[in-house]
Protein backbone atom coordinates (compact mmCIF):
# COMPACT_ATOMS: atom_id res chain seq x y z
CA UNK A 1 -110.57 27.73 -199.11
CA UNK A 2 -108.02 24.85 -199.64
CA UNK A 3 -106.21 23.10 -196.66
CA UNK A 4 -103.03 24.95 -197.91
CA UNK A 5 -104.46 28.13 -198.03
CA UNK A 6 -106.52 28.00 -194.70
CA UNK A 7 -102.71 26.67 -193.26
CA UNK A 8 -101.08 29.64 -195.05
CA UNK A 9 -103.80 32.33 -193.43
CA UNK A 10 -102.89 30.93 -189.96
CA UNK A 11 -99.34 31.11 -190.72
CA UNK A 12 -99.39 34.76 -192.07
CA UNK A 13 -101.77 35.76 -188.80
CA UNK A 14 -99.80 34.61 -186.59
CA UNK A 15 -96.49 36.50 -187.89
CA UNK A 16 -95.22 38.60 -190.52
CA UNK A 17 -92.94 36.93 -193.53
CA UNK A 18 -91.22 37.40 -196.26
CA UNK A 19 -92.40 35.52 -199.06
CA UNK A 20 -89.16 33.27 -199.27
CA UNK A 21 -89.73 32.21 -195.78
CA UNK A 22 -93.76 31.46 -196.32
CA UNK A 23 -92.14 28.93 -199.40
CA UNK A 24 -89.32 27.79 -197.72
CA UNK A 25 -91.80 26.48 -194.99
CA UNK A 26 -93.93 25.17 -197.25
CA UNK A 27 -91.37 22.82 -199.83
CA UNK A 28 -93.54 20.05 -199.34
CA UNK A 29 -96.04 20.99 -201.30
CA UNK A 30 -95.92 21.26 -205.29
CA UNK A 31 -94.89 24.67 -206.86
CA UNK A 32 -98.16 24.98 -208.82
CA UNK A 33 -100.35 23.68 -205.32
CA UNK A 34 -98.42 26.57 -203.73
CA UNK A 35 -99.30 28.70 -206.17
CA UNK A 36 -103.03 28.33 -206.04
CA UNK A 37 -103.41 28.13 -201.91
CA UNK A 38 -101.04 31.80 -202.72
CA UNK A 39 -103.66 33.16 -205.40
CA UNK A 40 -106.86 31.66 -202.97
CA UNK A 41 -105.51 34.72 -200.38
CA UNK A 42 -104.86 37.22 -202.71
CA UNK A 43 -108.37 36.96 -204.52
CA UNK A 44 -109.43 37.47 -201.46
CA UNK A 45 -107.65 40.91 -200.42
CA UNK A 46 -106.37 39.79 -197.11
CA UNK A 47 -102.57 40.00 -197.54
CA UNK A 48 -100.51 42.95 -196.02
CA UNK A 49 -97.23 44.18 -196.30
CA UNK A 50 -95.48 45.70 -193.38
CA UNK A 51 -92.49 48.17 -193.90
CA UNK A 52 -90.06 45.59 -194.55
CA UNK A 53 -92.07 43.38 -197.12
CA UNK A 54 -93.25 40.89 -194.94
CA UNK A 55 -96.54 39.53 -196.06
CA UNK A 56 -99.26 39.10 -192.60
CA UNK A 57 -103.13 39.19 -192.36
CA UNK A 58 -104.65 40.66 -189.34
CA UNK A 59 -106.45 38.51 -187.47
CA UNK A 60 -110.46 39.87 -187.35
């Protein structure tokens, strides 16, 4: 897993966002680098969505 996407994971465990707010915190970083660290956690099926949208992954 990339440093951006391991950073993501802990971002998204420790709470719930909307996607806008996971890019907003993250405008450093290239469109298409965000884009891959985003596709790393979704290959791996560990994004939720609460009732509102926000994306989180439950910490194991």
């Amino acid at each position: 897993m990339s440093p951006l996407a391991t950073n993501l994971k802990a971002s998204l465990e420790a709470e719930a966002k909307q996607f806008h707010d996971v890019v907003d915190d993250n405008m450093e970083v290239s469109w298409p680098e965000f884009l891959r660290a985003w596709g790393e956690l979704r290959e791996i099926d560990i994004l939720k969505r609460d009732d509102e949208g926000a994306y989180y992954i439950e910490k194991k």
